[in-house]
C-alpha atoms as a PDB file:
ATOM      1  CA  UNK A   1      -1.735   4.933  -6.103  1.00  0.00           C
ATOM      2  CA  UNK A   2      -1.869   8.584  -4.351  1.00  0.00           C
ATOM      3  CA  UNK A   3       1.720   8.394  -2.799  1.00  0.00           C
ATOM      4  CA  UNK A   4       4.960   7.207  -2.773  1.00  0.00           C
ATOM      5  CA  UNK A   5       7.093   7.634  -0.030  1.00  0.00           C
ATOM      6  CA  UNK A   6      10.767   8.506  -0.067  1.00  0.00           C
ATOM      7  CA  UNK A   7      12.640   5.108   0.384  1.00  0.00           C
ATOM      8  CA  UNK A   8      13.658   3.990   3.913  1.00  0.00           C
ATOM      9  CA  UNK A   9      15.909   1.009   4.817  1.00  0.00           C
ATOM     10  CA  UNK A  10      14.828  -2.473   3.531  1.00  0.00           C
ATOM     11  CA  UNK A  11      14.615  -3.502   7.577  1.00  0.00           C
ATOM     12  CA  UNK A  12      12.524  -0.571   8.676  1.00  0.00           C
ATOM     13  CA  UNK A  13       9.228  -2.532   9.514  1.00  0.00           C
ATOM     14  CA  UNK A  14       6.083  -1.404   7.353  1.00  0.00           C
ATOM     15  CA  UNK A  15       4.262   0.243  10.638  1.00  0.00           C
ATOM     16  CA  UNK A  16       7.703   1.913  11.736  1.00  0.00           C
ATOM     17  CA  UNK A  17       7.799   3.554   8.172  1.00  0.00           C
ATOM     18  CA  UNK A  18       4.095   4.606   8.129  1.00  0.00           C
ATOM     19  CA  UNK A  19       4.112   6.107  11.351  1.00  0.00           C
ATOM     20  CA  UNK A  20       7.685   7.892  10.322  1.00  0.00           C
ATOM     21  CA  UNK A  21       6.330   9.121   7.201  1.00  0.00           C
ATOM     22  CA  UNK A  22       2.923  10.694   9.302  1.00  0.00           C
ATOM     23  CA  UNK A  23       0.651   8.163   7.117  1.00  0.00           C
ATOM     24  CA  UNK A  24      -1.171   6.845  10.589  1.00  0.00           C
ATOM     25  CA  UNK A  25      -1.922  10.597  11.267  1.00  0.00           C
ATOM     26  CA  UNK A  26      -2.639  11.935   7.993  1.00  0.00           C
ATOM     27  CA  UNK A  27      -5.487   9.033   7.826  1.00  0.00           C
ATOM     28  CA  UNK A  28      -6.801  10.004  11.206  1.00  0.00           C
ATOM     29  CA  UNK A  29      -6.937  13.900   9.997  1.00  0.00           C
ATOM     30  CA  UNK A  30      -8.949  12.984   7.318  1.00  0.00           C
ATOM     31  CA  UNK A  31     -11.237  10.544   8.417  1.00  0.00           C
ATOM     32  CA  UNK A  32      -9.919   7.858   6.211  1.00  0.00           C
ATOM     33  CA  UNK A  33     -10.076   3.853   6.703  1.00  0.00           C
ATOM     34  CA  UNK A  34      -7.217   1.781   5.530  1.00  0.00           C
ATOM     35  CA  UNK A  35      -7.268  -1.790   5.082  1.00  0.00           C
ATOM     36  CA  UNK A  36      -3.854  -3.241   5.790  1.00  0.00           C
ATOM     37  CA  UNK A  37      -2.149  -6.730   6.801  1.00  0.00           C
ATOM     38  CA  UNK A  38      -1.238  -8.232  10.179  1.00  0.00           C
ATOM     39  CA  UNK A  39       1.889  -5.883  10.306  1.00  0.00           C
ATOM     40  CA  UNK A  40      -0.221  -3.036  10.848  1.00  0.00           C
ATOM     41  CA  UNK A  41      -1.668  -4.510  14.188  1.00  0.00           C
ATOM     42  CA  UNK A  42      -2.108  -1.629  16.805  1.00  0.00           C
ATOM     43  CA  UNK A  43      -1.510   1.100  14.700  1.00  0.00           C
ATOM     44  CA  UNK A  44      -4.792   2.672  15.583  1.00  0.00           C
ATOM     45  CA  UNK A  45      -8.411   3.829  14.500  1.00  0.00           C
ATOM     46  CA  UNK A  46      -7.721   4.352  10.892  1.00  0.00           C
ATOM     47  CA  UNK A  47      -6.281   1.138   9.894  1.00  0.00           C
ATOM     48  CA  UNK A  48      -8.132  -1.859   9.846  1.00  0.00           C
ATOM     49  CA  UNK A  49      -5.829  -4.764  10.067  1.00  0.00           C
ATOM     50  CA  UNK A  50      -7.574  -8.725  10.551  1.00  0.00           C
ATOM     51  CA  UNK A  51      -7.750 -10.574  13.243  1.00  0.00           C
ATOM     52  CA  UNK A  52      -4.770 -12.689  14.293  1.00  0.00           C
ATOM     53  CA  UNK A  53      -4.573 -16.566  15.648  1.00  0.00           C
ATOM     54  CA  UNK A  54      -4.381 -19.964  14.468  1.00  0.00           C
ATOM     55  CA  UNK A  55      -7.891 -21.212  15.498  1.00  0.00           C
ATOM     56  CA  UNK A  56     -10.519 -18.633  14.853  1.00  0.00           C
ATOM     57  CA  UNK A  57     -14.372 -18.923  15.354  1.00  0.00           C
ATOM     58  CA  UNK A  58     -16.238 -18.788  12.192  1.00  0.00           C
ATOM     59  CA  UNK A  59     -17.121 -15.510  13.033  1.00  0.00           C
ATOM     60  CA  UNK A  60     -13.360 -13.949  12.756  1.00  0.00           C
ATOM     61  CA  UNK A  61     -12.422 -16.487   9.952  1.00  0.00           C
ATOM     62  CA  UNK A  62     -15.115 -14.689   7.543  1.00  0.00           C
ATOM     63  CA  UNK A  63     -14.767 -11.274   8.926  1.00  0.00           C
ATOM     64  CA  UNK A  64     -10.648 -11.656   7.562  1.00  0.00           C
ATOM     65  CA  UNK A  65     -12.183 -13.237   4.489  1.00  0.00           C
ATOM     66  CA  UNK A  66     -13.905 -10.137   4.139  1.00  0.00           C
ATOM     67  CA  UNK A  67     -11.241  -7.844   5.028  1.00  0.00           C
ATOM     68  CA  UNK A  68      -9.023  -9.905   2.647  1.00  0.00           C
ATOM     69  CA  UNK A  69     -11.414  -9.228  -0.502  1.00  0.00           C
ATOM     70  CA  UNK A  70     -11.172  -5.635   0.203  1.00  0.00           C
ATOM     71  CA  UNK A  71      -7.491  -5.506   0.404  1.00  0.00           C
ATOM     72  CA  UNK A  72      -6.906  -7.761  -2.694  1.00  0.00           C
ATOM     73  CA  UNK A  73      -7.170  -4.213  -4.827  1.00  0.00           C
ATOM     74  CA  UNK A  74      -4.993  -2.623  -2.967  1.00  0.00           C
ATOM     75  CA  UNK A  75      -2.857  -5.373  -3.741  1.00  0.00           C
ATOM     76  CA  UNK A  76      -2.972  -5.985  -7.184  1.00  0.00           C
ATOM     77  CA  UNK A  77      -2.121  -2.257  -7.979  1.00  0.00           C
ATOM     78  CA  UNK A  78       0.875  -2.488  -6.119  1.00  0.00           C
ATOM     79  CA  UNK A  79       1.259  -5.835  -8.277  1.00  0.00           C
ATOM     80  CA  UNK A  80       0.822  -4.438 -11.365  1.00  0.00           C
ATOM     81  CA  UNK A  81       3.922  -1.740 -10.002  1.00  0.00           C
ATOM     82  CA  UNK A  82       6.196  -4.678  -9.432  1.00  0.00           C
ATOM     83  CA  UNK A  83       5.444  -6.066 -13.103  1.00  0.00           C
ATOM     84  CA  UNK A  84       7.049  -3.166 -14.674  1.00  0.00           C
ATOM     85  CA  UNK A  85      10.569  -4.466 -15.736  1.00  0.00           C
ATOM     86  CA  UNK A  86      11.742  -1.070 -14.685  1.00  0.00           C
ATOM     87  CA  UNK A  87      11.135  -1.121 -10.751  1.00  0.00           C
ATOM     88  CA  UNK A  88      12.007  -4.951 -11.006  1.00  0.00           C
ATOM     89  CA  UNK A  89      15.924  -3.993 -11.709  1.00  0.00           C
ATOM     90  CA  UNK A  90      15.783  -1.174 -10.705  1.00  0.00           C
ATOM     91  CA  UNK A  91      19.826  -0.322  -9.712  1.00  0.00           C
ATOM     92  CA  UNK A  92      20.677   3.572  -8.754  1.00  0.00           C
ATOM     93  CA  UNK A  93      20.517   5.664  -5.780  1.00  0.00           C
ATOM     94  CA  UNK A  94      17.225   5.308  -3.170  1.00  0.00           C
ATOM     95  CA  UNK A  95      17.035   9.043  -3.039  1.00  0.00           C
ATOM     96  CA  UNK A  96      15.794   8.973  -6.846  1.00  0.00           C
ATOM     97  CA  UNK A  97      13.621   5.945  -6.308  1.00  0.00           C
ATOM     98  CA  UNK A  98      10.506   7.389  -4.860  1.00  0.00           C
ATOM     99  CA  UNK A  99      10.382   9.760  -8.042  1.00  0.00           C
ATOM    100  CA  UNK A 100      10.782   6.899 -10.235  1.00  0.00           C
ATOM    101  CA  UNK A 101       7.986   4.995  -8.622  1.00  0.00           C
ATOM    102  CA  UNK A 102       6.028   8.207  -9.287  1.00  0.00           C
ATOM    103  CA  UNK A 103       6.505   8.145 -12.962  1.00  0.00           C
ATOM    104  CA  UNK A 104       5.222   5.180 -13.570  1.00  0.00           C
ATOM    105  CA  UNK A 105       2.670   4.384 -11.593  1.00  0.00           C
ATOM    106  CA  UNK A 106       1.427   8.130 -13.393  1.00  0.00           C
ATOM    107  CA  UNK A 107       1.794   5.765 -16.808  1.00  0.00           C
ATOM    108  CA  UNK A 108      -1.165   4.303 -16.864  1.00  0.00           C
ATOM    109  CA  UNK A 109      -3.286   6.922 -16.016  1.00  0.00           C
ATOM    110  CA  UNK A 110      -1.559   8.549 -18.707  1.00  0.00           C
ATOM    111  CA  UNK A 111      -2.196   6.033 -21.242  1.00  0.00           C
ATOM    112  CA  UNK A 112      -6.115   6.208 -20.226  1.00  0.00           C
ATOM    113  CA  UNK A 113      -5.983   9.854 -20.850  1.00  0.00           C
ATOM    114  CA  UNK A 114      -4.437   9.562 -24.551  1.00  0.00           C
ATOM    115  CA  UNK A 115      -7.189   6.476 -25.198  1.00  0.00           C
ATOM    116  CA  UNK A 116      -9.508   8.523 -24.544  1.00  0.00           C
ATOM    117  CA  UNK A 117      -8.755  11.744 -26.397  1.00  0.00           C
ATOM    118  CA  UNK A 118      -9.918  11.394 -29.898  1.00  0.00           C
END
């Protein structure tokens, strides 16, 4: 994970918040791709998002298979975030939230580090 973002409303759609928090832009500026989910349909050049219907040509069915494999990563590191008890009940103000999330998601980055010192 490389950020967090401060914690919006539980109803702000996931493409509102990105392009509220500048994500959208920032990946532009740096010439980044993103692989994301239906949600993030239209939000431009950076962000690669599969294709949408119910009856797709073989074509489109493998090219979201494809997409899908990439974004399964993505995925289970924001998986592994949810499986720390912590976040899971987590009760206290949203303004501290985002600095939580930041903690731990250092943690196991951390751990490597101490593994690997001798």
């Amino acid at each position: 994970m490389l950020w967090a973002s401060p914690a919006l409303p539980g109803s702000t759609h996931d493409l509102t918040a990105a392009r509220r928090h500048g994500v959208i832009d920032a990946l532009a500026e740096a010439d980044v791709k993103c692989w994301a989910d239906k949600a993030y349909q239209g939000a431009g050049r950076p962000v690669r998002a599969p294709l949408r219907g119910r009856r797709l040509k073989r074509w489109k069915r493998r090219h979201n298979s494809t997409h899908a494999k990439i974004r399964c990563l993505g995925e289970q590191a924001i998986a592994t975030l949810k499986g720390w008890r912590l976040l899971r009940e987590l009760r206290c103000s949203t303004n501290r939230i985002t600095n939580i999330v930041k903690a731990v998601s250092f943690l196991p980055r951390l751990k490597l580090r101490l593994e690997r010192t001798p």
